[in-house]
PDB file of N, CA and C in Angstrom:
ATOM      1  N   UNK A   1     -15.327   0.947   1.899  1.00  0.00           N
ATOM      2  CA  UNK A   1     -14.321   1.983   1.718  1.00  0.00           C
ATOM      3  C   UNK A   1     -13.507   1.729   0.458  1.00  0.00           C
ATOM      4  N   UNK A   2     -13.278   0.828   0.504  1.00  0.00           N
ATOM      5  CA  UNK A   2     -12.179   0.331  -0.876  1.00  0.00           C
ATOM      6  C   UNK A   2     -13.009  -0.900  -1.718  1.00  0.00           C
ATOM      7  N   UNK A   3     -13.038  -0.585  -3.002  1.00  0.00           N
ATOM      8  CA  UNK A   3     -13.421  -2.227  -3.781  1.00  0.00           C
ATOM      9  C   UNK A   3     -12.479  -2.968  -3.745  1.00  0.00           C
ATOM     10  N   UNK A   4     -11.684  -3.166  -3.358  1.00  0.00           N
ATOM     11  CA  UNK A   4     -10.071  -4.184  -3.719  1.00  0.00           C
ATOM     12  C   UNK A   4      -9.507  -3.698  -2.367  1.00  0.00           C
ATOM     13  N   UNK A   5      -9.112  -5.110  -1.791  1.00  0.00           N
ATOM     14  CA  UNK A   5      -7.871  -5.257  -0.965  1.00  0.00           C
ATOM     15  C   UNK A   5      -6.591  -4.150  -1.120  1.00  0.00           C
ATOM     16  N   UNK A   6      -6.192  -3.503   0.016  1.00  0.00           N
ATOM     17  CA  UNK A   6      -4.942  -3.375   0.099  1.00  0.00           C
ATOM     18  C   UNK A   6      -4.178  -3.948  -0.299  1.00  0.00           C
ATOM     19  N   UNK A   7      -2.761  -3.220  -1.106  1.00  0.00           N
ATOM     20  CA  UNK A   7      -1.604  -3.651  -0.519  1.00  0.00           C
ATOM     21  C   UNK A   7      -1.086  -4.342   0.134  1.00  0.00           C
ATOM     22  N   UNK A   8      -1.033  -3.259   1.448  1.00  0.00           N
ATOM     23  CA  UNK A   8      -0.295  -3.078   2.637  1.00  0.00           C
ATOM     24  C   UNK A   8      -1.295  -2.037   3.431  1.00  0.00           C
ATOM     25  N   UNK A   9      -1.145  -2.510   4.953  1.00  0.00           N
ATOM     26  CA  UNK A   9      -2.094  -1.848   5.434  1.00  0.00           C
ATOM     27  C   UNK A   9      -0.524  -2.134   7.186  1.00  0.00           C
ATOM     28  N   UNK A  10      -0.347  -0.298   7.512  1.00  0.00           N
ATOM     29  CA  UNK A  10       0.180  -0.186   9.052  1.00  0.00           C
ATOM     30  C   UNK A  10      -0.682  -0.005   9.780  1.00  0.00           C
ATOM     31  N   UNK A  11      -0.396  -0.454  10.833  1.00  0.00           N
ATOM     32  CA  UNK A  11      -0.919  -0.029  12.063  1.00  0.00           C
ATOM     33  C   UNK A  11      -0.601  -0.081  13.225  1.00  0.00           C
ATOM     34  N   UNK A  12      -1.433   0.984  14.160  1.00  0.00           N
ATOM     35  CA  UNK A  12      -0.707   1.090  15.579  1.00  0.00           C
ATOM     36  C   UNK A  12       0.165   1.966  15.901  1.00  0.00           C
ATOM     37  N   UNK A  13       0.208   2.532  14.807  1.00  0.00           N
ATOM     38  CA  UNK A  13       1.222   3.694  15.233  1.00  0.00           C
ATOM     39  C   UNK A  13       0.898   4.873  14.993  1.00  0.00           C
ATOM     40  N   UNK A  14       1.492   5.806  15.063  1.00  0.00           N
ATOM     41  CA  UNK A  14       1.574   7.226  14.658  1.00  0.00           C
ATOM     42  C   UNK A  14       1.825   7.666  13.081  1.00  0.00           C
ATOM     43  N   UNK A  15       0.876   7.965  12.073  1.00  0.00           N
ATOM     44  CA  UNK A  15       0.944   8.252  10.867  1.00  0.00           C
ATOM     45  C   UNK A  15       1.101   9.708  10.691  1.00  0.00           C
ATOM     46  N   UNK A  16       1.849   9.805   9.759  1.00  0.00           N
ATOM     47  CA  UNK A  16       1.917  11.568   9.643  1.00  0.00           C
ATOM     48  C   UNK A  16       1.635  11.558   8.048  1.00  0.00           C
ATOM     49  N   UNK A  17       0.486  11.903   7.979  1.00  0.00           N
ATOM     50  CA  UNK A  17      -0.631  11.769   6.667  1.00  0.00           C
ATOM     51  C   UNK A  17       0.265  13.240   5.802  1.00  0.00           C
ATOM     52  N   UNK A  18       0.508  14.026   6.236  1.00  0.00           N
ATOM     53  CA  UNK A  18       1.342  15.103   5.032  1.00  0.00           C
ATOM     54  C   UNK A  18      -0.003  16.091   4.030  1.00  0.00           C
ATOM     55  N   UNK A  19      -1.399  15.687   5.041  1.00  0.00           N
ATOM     56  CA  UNK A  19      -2.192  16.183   4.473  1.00  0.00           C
ATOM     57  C   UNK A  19      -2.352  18.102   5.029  1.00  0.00           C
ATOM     58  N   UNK A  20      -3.527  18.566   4.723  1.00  0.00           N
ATOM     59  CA  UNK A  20      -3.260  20.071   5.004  1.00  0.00           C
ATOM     60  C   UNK A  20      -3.076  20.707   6.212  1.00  0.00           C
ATOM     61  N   UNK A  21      -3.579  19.241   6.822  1.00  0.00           N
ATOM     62  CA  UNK A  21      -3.348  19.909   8.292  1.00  0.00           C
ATOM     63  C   UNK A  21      -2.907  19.464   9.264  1.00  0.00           C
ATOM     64  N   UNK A  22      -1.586  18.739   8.618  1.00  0.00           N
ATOM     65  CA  UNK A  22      -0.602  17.696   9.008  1.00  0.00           C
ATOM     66  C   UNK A  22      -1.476  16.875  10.230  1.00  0.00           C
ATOM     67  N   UNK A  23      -2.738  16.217   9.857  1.00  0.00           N
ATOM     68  CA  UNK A  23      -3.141  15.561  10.738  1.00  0.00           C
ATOM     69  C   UNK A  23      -2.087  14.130  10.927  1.00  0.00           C
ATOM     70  N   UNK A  24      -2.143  13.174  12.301  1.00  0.00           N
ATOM     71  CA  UNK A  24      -1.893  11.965  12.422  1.00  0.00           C
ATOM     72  C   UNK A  24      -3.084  11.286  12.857  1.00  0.00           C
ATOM     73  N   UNK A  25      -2.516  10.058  11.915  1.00  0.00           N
ATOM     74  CA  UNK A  25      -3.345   8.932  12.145  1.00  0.00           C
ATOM     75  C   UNK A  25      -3.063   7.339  13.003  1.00  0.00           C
ATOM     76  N   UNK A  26      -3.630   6.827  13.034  1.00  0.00           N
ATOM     77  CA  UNK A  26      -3.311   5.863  13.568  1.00  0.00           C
ATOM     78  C   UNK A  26      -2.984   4.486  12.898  1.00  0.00           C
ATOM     79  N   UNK A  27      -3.700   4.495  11.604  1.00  0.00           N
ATOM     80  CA  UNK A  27      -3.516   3.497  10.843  1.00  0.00           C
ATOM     81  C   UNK A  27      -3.650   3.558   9.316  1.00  0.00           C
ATOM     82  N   UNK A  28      -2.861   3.092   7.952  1.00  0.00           N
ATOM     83  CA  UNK A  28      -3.266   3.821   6.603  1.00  0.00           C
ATOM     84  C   UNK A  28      -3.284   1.956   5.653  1.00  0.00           C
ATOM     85  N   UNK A  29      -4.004   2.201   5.223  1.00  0.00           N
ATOM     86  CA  UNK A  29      -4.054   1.190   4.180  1.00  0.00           C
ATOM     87  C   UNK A  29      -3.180   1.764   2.759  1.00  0.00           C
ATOM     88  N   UNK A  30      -2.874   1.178   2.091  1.00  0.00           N
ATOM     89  CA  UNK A  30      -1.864   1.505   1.018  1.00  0.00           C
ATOM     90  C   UNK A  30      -2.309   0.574  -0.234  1.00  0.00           C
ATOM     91  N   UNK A  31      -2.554   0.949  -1.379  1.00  0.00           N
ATOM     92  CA  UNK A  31      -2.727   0.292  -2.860  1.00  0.00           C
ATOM     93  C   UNK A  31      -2.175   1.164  -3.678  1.00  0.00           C
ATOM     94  N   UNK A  32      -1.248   0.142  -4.682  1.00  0.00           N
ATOM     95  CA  UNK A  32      -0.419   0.908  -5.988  1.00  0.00           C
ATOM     96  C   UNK A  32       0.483   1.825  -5.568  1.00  0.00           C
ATOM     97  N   UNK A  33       1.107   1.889  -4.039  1.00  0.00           N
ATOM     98  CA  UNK A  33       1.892   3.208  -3.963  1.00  0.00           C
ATOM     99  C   UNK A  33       1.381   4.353  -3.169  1.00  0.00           C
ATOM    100  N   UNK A  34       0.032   4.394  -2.626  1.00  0.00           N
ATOM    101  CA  UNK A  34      -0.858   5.499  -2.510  1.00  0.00           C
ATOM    102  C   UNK A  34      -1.721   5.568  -1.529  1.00  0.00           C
ATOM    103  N   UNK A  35      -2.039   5.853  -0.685  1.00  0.00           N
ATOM    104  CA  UNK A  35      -2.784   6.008   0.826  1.00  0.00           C
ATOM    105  C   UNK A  35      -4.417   6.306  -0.353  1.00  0.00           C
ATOM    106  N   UNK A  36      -4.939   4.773   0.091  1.00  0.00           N
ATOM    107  CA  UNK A  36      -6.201   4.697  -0.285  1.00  0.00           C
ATOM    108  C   UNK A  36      -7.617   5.055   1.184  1.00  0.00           C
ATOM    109  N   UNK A  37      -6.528   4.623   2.354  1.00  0.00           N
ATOM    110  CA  UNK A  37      -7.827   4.873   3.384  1.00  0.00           C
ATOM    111  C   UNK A  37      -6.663   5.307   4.565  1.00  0.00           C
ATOM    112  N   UNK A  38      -7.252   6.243   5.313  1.00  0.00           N
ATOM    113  CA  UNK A  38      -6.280   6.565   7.042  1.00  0.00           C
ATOM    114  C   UNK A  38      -7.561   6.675   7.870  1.00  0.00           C
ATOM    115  N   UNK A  39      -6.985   6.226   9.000  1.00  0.00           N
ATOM    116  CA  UNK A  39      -8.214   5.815  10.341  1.00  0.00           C
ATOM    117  C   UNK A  39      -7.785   4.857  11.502  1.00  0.00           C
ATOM    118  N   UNK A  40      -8.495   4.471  12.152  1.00  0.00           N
ATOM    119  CA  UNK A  40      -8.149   3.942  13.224  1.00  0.00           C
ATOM    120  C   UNK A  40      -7.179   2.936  12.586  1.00  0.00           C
ATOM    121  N   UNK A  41      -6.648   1.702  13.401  1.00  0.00           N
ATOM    122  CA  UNK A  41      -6.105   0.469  13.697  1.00  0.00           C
ATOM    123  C   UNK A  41      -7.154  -0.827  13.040  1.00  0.00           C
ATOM    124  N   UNK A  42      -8.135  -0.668  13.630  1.00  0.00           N
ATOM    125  CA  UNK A  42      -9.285  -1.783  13.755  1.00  0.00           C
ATOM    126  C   UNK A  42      -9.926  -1.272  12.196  1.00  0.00           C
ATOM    127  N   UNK A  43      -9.994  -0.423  11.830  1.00  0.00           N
ATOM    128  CA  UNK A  43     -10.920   0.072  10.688  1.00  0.00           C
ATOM    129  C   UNK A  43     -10.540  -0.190   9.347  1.00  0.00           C
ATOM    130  N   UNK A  44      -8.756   0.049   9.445  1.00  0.00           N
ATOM    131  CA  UNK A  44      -7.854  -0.186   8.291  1.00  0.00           C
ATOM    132  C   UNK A  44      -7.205  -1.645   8.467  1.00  0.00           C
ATOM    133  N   UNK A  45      -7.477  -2.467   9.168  1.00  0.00           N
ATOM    134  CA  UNK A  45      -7.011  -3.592   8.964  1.00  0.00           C
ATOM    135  C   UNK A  45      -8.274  -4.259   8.479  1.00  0.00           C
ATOM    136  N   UNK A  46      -9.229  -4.125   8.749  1.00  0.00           N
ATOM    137  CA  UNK A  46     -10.477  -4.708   8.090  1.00  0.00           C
ATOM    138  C   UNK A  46     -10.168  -4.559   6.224  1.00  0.00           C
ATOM    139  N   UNK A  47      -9.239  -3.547   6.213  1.00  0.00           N
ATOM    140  CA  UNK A  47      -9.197  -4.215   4.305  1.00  0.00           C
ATOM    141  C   UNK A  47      -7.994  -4.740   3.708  1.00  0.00           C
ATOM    142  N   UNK A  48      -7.524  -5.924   4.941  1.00  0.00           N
ATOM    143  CA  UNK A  48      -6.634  -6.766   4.848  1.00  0.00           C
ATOM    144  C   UNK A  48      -7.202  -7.598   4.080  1.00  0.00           C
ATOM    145  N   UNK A  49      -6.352  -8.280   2.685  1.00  0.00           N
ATOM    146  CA  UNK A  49      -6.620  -9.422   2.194  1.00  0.00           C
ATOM    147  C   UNK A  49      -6.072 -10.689   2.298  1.00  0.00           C
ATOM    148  N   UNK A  50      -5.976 -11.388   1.817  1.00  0.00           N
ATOM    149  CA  UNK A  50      -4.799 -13.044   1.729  1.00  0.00           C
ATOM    150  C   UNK A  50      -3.407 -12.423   1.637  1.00  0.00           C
ATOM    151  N   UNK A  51      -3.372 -11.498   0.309  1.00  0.00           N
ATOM    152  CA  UNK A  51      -2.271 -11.037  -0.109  1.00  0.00           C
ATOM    153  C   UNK A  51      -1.621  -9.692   0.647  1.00  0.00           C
ATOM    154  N   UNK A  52      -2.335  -9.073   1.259  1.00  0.00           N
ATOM    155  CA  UNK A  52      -2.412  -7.913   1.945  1.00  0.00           C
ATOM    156  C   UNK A  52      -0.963  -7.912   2.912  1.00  0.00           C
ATOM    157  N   UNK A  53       0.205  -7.442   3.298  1.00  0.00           N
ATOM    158  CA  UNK A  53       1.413  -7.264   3.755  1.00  0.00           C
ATOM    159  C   UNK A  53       0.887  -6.450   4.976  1.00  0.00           C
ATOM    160  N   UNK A  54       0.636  -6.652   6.009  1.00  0.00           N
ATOM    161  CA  UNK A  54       0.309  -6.126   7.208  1.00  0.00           C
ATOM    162  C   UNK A  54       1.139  -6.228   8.768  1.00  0.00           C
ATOM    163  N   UNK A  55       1.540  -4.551   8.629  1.00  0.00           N
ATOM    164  CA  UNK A  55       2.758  -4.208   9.464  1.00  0.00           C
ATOM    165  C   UNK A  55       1.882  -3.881  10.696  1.00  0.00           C
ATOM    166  N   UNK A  56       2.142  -4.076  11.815  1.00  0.00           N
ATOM    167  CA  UNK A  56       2.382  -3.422  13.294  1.00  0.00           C
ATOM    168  C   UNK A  56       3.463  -2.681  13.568  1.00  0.00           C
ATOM    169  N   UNK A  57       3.001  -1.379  13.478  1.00  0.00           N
ATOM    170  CA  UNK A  57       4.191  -0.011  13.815  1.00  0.00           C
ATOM    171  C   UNK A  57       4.830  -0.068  15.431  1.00  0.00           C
ATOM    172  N   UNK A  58       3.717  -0.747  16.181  1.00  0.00           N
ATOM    173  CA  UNK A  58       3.868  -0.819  17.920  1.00  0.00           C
ATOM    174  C   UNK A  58       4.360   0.470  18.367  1.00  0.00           C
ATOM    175  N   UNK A  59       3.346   1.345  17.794  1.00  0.00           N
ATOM    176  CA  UNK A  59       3.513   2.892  18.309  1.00  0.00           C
ATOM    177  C   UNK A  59       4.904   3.842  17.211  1.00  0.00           C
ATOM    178  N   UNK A  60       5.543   3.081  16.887  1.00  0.00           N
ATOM    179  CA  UNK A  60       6.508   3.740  15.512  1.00  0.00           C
ATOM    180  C   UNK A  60       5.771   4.823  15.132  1.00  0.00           C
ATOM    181  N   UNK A  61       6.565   5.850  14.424  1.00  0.00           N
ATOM    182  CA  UNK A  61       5.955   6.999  13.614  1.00  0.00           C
ATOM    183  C   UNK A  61       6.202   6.465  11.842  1.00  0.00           C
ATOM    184  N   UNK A  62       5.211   7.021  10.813  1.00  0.00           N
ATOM    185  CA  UNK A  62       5.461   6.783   9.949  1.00  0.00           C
ATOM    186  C   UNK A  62       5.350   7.680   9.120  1.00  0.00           C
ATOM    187  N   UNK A  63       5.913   7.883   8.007  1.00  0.00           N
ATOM    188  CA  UNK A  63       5.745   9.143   6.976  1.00  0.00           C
ATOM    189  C   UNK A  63       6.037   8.872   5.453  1.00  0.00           C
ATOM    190  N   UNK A  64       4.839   9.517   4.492  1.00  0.00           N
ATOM    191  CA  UNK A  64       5.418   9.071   3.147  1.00  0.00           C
ATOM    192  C   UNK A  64       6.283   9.829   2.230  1.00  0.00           C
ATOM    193  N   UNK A  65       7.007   8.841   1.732  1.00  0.00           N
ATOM    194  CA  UNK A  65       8.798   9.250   1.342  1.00  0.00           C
ATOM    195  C   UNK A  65       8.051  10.586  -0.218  1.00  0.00           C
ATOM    196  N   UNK A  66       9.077  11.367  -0.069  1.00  0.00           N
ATOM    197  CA  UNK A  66       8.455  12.095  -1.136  1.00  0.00           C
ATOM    198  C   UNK A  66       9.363  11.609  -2.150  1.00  0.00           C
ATOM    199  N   UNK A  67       8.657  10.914  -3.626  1.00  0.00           N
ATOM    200  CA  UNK A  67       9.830  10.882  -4.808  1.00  0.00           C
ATOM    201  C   UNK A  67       9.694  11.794  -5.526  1.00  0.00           C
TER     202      UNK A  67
END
């Protein structure tokens, strides 16, 4: 899915992707600022690295900030 490690990768919770059809997700990996992958829990933590910052939402909702 990704050549390079995440970021930051949430999971477990409720994602509100802001895409067209305001789907939610369950889990988003994040590089440079930017939702590189959304999908399960188990799917998006698989592109955890060493460096990778990896949150457990424990069901939290999440949403990206508009700048």
């Amino acid at each position: 899915m990704l050549g390079l490690c995440a970021d930051t990768v949430l999971f477990n919770g409720k994602i509100i992707t802001v895409d067209e059809g305001n789907s939610i997700a369950e889990a988003v990996a994040i590089r440079d600022g930017r939702f590189v992958a959304v999908g399960g829990s188990e799917e998006i933590k698989a592109l955890a690295g060493e460096s990778t910052t990896v949150i457990d939402l424990k069901g939290k909702t999440a949403m990206p900030g508009i700048i």
